[in-house]
C-alpha atoms as a PDB file:
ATOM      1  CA  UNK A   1     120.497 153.838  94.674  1.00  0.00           C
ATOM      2  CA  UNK A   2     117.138 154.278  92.977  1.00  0.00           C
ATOM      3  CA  UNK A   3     115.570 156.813  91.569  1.00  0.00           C
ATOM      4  CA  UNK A   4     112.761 157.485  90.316  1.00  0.00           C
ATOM      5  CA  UNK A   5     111.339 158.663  86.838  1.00  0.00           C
ATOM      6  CA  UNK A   6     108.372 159.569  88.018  1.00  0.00           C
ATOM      7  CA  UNK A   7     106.630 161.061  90.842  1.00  0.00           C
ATOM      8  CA  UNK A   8     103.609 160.880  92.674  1.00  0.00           C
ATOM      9  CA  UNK A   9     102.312 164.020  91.739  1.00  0.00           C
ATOM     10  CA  UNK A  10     102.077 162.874  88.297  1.00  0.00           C
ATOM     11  CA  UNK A  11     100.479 159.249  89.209  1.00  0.00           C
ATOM     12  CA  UNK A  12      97.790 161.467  90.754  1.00  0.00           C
ATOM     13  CA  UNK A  13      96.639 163.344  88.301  1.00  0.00           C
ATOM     14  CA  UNK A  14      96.689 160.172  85.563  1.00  0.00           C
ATOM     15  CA  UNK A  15      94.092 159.036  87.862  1.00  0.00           C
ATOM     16  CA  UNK A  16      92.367 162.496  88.118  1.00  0.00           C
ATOM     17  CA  UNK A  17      92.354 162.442  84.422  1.00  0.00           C
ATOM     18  CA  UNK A  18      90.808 159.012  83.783  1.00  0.00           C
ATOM     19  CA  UNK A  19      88.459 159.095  86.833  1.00  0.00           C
ATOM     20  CA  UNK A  20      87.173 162.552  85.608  1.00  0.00           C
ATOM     21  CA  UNK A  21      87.230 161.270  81.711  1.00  0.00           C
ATOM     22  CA  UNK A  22      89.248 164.088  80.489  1.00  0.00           C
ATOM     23  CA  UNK A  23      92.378 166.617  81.514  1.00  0.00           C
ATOM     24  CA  UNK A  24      89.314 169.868  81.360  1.00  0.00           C
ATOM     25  CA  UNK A  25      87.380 168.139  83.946  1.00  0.00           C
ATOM     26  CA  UNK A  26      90.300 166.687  86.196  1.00  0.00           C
ATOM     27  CA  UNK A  27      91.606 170.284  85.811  1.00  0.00           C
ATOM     28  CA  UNK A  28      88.198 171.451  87.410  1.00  0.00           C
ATOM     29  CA  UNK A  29      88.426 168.749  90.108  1.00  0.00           C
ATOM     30  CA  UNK A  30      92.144 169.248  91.251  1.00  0.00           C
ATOM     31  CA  UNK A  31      91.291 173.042  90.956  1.00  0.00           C
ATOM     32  CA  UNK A  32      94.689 173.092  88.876  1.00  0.00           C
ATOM     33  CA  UNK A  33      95.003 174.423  85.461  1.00  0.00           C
ATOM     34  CA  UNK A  34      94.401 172.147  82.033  1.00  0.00           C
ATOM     35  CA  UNK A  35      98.038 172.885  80.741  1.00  0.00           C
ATOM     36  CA  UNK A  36      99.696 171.924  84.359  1.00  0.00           C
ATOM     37  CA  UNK A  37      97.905 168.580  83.875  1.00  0.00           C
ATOM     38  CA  UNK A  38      98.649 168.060  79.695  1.00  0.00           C
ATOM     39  CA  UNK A  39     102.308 168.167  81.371  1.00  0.00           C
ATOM     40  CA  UNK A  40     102.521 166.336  83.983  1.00  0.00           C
ATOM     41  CA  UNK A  41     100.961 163.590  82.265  1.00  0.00           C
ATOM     42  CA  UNK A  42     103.223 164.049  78.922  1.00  0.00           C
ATOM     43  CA  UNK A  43     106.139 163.933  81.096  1.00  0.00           C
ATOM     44  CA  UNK A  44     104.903 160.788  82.729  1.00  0.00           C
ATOM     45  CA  UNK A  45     104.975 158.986  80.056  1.00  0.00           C
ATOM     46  CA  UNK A  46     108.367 160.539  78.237  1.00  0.00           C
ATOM     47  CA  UNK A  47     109.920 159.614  81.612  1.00  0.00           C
ATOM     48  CA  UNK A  48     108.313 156.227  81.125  1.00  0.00           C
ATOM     49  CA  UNK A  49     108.649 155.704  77.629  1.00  0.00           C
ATOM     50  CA  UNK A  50     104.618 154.122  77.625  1.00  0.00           C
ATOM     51  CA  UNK A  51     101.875 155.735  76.033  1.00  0.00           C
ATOM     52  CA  UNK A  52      99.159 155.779  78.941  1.00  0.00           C
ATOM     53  CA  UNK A  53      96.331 157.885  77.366  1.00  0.00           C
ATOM     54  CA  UNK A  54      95.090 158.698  73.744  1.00  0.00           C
ATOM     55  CA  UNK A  55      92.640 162.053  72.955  1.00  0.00           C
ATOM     56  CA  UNK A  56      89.768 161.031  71.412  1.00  0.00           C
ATOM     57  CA  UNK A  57      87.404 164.281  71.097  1.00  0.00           C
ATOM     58  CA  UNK A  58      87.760 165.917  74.577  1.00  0.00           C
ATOM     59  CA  UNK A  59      87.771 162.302  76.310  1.00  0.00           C
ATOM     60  CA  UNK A  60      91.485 161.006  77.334  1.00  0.00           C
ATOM     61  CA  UNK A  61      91.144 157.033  76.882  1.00  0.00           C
ATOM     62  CA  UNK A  62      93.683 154.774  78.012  1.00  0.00           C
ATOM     63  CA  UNK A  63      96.015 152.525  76.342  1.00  0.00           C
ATOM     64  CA  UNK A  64      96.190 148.782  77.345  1.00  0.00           C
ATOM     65  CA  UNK A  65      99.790 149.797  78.934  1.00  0.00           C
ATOM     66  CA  UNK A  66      97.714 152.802  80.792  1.00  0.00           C
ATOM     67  CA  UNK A  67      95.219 150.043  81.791  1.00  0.00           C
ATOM     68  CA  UNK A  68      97.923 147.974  83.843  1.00  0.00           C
ATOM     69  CA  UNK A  69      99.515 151.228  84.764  1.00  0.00           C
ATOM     70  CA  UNK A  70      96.364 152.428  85.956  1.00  0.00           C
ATOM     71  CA  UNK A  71      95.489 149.581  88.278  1.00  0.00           C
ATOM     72  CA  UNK A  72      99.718 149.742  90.142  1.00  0.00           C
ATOM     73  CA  UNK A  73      98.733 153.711  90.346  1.00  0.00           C
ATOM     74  CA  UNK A  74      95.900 152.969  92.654  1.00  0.00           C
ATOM     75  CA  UNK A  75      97.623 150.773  94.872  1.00  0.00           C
ATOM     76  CA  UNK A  76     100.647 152.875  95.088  1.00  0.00           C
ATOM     77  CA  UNK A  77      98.074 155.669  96.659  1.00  0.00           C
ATOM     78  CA  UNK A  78      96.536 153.569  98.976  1.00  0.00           C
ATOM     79  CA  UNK A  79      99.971 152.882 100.290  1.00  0.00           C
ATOM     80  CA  UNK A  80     100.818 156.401 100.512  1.00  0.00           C
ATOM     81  CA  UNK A  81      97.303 157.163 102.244  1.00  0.00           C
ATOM     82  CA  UNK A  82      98.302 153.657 104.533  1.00  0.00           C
ATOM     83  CA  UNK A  83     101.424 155.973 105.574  1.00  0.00           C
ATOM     84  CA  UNK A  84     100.479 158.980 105.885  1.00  0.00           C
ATOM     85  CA  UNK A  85      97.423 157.226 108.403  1.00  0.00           C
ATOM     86  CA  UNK A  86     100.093 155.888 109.698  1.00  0.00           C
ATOM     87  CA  UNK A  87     102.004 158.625 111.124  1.00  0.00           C
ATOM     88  CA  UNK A  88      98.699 160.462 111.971  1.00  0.00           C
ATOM     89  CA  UNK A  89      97.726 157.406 114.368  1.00  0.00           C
ATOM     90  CA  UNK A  90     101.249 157.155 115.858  1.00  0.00           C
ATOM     91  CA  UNK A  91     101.235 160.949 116.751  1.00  0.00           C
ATOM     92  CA  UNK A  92      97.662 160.424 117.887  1.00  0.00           C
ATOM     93  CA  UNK A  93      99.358 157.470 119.699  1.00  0.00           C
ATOM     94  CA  UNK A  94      96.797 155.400 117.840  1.00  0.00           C
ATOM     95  CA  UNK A  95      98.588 151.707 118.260  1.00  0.00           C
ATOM     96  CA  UNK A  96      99.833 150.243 114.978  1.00  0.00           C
ATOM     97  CA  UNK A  97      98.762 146.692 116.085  1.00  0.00           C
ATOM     98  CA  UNK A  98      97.172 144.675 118.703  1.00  0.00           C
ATOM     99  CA  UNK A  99      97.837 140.998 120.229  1.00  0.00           C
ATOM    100  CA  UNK A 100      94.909 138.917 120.380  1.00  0.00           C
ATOM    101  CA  UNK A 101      95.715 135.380 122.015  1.00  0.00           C
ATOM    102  CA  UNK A 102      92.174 133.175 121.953  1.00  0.00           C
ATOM    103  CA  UNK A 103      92.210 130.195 123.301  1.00  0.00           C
ATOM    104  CA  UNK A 104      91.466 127.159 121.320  1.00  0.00           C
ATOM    105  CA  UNK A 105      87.856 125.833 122.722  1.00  0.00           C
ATOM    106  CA  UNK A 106      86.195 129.672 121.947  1.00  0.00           C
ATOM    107  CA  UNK A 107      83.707 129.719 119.213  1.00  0.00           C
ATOM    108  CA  UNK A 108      84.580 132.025 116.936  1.00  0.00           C
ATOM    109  CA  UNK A 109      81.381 133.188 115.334  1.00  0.00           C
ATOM    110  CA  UNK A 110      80.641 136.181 117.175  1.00  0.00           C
ATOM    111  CA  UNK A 111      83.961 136.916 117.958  1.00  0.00           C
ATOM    112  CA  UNK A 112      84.883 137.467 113.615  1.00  0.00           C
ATOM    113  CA  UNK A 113      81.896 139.709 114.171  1.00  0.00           C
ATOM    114  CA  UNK A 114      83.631 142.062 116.945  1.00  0.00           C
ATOM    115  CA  UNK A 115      86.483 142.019 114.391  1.00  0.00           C
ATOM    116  CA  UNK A 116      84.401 142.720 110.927  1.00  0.00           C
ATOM    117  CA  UNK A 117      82.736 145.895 113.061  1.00  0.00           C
ATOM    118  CA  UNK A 118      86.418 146.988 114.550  1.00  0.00           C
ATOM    119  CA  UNK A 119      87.497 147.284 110.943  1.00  0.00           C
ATOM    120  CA  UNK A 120      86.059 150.394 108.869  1.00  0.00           C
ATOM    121  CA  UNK A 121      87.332 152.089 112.231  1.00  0.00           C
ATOM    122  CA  UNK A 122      90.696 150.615 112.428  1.00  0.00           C
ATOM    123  CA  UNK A 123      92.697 153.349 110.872  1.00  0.00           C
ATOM    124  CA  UNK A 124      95.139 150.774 108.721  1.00  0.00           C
ATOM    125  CA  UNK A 125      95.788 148.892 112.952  1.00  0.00           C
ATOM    126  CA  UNK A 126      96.880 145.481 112.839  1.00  0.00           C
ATOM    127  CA  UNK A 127      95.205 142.456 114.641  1.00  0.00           C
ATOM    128  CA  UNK A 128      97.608 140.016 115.389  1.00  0.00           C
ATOM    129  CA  UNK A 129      95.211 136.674 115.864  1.00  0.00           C
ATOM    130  CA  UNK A 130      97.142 134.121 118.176  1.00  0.00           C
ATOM    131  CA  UNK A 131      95.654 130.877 119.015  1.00  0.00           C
ATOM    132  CA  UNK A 132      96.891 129.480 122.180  1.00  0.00           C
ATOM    133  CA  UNK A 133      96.219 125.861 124.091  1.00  0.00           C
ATOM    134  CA  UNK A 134      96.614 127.295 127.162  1.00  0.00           C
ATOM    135  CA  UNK A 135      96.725 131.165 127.689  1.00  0.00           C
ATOM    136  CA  UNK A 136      98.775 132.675 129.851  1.00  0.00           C
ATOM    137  CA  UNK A 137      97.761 135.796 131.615  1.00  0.00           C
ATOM    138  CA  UNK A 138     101.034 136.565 133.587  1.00  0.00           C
ATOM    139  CA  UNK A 139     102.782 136.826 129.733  1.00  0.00           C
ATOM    140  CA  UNK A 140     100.372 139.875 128.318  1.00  0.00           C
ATOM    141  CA  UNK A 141     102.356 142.471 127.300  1.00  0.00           C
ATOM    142  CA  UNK A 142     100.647 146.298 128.026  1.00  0.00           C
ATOM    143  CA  UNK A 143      97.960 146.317 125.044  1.00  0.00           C
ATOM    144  CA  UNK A 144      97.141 142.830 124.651  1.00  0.00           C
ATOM    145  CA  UNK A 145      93.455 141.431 124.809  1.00  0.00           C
ATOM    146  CA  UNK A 146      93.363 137.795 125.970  1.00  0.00           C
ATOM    147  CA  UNK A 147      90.424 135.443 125.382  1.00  0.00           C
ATOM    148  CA  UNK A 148      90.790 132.542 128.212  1.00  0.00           C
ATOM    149  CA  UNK A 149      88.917 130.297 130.145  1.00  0.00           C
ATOM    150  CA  UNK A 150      90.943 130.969 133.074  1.00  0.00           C
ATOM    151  CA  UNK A 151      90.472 133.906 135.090  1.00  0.00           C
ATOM    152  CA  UNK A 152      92.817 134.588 137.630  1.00  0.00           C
ATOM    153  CA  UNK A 153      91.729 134.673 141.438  1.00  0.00           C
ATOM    154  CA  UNK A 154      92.277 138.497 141.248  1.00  0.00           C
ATOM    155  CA  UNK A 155      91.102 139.563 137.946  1.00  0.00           C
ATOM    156  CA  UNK A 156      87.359 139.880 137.087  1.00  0.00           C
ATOM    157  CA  UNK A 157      86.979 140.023 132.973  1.00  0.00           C
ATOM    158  CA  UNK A 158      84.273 140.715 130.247  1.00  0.00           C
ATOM    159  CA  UNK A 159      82.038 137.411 130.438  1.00  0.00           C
ATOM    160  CA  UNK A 160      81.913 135.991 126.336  1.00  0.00           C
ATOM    161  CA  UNK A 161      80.956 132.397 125.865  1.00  0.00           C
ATOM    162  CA  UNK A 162      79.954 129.389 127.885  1.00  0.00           C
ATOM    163  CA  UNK A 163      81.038 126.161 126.040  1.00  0.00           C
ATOM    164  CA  UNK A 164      80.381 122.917 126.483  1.00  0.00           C
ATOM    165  CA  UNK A 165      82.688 119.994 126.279  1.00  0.00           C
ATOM    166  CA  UNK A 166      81.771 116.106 125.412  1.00  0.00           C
ATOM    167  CA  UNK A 167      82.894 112.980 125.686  1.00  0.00           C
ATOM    168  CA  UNK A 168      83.234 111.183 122.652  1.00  0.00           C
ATOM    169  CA  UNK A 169      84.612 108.266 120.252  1.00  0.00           C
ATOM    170  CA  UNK A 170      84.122 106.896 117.185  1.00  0.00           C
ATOM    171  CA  UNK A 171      80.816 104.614 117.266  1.00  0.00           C
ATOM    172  CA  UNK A 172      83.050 101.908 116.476  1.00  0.00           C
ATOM    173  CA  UNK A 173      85.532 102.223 120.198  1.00  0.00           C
ATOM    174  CA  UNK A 174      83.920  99.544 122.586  1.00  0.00           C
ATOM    175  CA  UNK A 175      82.587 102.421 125.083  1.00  0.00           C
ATOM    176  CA  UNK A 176      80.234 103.382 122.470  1.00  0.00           C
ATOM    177  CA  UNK A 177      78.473 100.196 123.007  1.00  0.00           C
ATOM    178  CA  UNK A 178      78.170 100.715 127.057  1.00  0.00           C
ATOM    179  CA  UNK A 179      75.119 100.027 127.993  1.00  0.00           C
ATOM    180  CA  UNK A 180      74.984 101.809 131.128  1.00  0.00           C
ATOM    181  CA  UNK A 181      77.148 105.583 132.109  1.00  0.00           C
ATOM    182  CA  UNK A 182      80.525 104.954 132.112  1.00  0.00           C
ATOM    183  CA  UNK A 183      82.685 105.057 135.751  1.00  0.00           C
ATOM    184  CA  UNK A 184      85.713 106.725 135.737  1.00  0.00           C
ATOM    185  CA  UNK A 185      87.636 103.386 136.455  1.00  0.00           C
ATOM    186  CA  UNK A 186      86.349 102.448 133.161  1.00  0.00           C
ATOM    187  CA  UNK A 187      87.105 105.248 131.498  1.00  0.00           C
ATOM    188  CA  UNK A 188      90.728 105.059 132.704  1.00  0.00           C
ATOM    189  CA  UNK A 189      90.960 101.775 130.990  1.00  0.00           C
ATOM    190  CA  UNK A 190      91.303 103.505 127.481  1.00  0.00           C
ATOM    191  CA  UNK A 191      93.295 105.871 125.327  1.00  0.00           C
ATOM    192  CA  UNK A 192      92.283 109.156 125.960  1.00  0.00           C
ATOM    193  CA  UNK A 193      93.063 111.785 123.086  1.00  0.00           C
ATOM    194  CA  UNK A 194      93.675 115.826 124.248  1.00  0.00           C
ATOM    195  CA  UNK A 195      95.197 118.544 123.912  1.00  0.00           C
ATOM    196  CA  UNK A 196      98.492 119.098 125.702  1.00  0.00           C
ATOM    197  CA  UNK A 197      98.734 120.803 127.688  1.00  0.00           C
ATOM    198  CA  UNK A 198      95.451 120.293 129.016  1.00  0.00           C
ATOM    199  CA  UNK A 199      92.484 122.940 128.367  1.00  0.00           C
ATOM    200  CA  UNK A 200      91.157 121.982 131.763  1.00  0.00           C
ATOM    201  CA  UNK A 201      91.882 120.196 134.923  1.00  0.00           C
ATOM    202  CA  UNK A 202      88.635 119.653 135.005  1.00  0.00           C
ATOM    203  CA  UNK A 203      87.545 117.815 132.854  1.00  0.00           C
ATOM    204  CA  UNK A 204      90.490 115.649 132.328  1.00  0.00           C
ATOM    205  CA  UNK A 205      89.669 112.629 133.977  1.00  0.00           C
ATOM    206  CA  UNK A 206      93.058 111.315 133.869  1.00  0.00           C
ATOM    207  CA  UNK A 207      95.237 112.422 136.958  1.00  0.00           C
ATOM    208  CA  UNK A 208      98.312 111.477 135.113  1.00  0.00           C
ATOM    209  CA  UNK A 209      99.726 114.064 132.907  1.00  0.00           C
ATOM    210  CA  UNK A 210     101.445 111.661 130.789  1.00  0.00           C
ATOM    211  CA  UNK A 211      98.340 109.281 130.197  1.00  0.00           C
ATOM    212  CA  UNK A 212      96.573 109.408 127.280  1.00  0.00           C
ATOM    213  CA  UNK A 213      97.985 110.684 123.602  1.00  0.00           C
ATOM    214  CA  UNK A 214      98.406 114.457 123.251  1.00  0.00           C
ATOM    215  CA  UNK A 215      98.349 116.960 120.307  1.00  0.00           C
ATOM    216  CA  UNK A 216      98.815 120.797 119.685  1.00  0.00           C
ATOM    217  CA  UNK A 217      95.192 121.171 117.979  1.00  0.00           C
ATOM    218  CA  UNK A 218      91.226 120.257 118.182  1.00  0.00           C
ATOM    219  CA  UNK A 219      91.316 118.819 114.367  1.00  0.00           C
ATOM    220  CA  UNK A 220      94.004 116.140 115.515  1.00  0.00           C
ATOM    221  CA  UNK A 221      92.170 114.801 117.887  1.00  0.00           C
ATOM    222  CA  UNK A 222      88.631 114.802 115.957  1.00  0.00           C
ATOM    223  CA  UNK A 223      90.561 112.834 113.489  1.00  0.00           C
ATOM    224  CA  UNK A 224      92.117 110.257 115.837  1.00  0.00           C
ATOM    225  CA  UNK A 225      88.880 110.028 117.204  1.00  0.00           C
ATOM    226  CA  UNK A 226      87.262 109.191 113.986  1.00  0.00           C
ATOM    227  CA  UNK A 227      89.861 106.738 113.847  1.00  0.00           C
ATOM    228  CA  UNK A 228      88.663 104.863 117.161  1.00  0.00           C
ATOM    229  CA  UNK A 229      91.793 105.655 118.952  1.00  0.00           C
ATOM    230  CA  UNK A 230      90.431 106.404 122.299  1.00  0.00           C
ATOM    231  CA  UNK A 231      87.655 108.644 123.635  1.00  0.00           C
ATOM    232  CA  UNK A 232      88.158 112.616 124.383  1.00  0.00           C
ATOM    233  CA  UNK A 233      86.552 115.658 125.340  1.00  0.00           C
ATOM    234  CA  UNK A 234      85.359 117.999 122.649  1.00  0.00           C
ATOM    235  CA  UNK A 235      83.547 121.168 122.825  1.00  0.00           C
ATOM    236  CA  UNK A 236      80.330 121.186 121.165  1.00  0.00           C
ATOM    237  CA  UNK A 237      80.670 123.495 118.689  1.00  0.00           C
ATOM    238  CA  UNK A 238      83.770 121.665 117.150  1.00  0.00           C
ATOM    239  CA  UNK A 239      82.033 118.476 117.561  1.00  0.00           C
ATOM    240  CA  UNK A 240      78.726 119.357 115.610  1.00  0.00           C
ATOM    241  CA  UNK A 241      79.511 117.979 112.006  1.00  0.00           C
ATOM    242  CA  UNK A 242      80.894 114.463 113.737  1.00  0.00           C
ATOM    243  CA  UNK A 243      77.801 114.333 115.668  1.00  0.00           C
ATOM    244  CA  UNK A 244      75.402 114.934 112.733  1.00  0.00           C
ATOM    245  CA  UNK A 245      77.648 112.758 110.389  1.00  0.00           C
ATOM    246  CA  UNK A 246      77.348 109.772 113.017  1.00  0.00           C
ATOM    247  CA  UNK A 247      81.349 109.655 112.800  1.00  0.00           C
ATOM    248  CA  UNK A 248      81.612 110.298 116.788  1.00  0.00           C
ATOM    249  CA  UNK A 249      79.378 109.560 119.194  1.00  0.00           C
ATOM    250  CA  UNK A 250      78.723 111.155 122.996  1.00  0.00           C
ATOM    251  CA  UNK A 251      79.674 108.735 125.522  1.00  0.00           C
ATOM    252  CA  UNK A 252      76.781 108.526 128.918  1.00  0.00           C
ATOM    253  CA  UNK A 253      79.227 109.342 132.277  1.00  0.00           C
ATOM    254  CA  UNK A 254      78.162 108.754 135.813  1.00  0.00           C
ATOM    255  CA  UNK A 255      77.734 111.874 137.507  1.00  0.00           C
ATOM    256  CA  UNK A 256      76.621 114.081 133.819  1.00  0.00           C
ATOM    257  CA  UNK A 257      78.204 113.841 130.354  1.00  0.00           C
ATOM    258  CA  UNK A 258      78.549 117.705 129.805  1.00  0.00           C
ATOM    259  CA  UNK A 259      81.038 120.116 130.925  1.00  0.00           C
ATOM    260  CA  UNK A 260      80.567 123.472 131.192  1.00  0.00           C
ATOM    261  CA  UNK A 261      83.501 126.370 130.852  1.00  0.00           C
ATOM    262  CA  UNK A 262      82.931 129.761 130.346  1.00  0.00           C
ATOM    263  CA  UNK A 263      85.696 131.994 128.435  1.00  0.00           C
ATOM    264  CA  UNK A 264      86.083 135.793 129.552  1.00  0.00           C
ATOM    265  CA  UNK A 265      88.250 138.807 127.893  1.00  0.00           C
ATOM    266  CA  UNK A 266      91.038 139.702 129.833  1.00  0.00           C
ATOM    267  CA  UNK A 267      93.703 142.780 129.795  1.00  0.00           C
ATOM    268  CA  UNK A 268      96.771 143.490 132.020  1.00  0.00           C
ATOM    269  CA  UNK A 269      96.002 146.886 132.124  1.00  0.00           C
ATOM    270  CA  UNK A 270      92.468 147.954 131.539  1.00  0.00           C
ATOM    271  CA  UNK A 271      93.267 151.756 132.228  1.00  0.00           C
ATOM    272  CA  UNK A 272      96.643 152.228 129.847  1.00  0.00           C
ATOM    273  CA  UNK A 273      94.642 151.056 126.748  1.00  0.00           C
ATOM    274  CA  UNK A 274      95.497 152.859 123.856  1.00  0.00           C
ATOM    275  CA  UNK A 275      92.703 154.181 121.595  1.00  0.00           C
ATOM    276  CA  UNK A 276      92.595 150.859 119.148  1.00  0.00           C
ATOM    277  CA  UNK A 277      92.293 148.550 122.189  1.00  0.00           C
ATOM    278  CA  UNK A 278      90.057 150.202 123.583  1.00  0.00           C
ATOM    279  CA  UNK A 279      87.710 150.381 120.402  1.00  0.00           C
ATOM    280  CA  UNK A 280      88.239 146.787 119.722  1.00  0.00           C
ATOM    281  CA  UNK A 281      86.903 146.546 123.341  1.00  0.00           C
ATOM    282  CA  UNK A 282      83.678 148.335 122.839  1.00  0.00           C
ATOM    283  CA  UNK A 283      83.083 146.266 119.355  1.00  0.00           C
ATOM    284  CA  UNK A 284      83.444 143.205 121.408  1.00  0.00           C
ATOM    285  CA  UNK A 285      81.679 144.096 124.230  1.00  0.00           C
ATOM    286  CA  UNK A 286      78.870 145.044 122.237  1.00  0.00           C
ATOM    287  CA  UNK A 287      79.025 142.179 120.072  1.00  0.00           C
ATOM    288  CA  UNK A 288      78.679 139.432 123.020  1.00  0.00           C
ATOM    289  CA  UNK A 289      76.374 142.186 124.871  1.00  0.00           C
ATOM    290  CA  UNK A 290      73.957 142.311 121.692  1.00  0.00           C
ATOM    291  CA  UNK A 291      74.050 145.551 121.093  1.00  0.00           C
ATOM    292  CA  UNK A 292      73.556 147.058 117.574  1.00  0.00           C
END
């Protein structure tokens, strides 16, 4: 088994004494005495067998070994303040992590924003960022946050985004040259590329479930696109650089060419929320709520 040379003690006050430039002002700082310091940091490095600092005056410089010492010592304190958090959060039954399943079509902008305010106030919790096709609210474990566009008969949620989907294909496909809106019976005559399963009933205009190519992800089927395999539906805000690049083109449907979902935030249990959840709650509701 191992065991150590050193101890953490000592680490601490090698940083005390370079942070402070010297062992008479680290002294001061750690309200410990000058000697108790000129040990513990002569030990350190007989234990180690480095030299770590050099007097020069009254200033303590370090060595090039104390340098790369110096930069391991900081990171081994942050990992003892990480665990020592840790154990205060878990008595404060402060949850260590929390699931976030998002599905695939929700823009992420202001969502990274709920997340960048959530973390100065995380206390060292873990988000666990799952993309999912299809989300499925019956599987949410007690604690987990769900972004979905499906919101069950008897659920109500936090309202987030309302995203539009398009039809598109490459300008080279021959329904890019239509010149009147499409019919469905035309559309039915070609490939059509999407996700599997399906984002939305909806706005698959294919009844069959096996019609059509499917893939697992919105890049695949930009890229097939671009390749003038077959038309599909895309939401806008994917979509935007193949629009302005001319690489895909929207497609004119009887009956409108837009879709319209809207995605909402979803818990099992809104009442057993520990502490984290519930922050990352507030930061998103006042992120998609525009509050400051």
């Amino acid at each position: 088994m191992f065991r150590p040379k050193s101890t953490f003690e000592q680490w601490r006050i090698f940083q005390a004494v370079v942070d402070c430039g010297g062992y008479a002002q680290a002294a001061e700082a750690l309200n410990k005495s000058q000697s108790s310091l000129n040990h513990a940091v002569a030990k350190l490095q007989q234990s180690l067998g480095v030299a770590l600092l050099e007097v020069r005056g009254r200033k303590a410089v370090l060595t090039p070994a104390g340098e790369a010492f110096l930069k391991r010592a900081r990171q081994l304190s942050q990992q003892v303040e990480e665990l020592e958090n840790l154990a205060d959060n878990l008595e404060r039954q402060w949850e260590p992590q929390i699931n976030l399943y998002v599905s695939a079509l929700q823009p992420r902008t202001r969502l990274y924003r709920a997340l960048a305010r959530f973390h100065p106030r995380s206390r060292g919790c873990r988000i666990n960022l799952h993309e999912r096709i299809h989300c499925h609210f019956n599987a949410l474990q007690p604690g987990d946050l769900m972004i979905s566009e499906h919101l069950p008969g008897d659920r109500t949620g936090l309202p987030l985004d309302e995203v539009s989907l398009l039809p598109l294909c490459a300008p080279s496909h021959p329904l890019a040259g239509a010149q009147a809106p499409l019919s469905l019976e035309r559309l039915t005559s070609h490939n059509q590329i999407g996700l599997h399963p399906p984002i939305h009933r909806s706005v698959d205009w294919h009844d069959a479930e096996d019609t059509g190519w499917k893939v697992t992800h919105y890049q695949e089927v930009i890229a097939l696109l671009q390749q003038g395999l077959g038309y599909g539906w895309l939401p806008r805000h994917l979509a935007s650089t193949a629009l302005a690049d001319g690489s895909l083109v929207p497609l004119t449907l009887e009956g409108g060419s837009e879709r319209h979902l809207y995605t909402y935030l979803l818990t099992q249990s809104p009442d057993a929320l520990g502490p984290a959840s519930e922050l990352l709650l507030r930061c998103l509701r006042d992120e998609y709520q525009g509050r400051s």
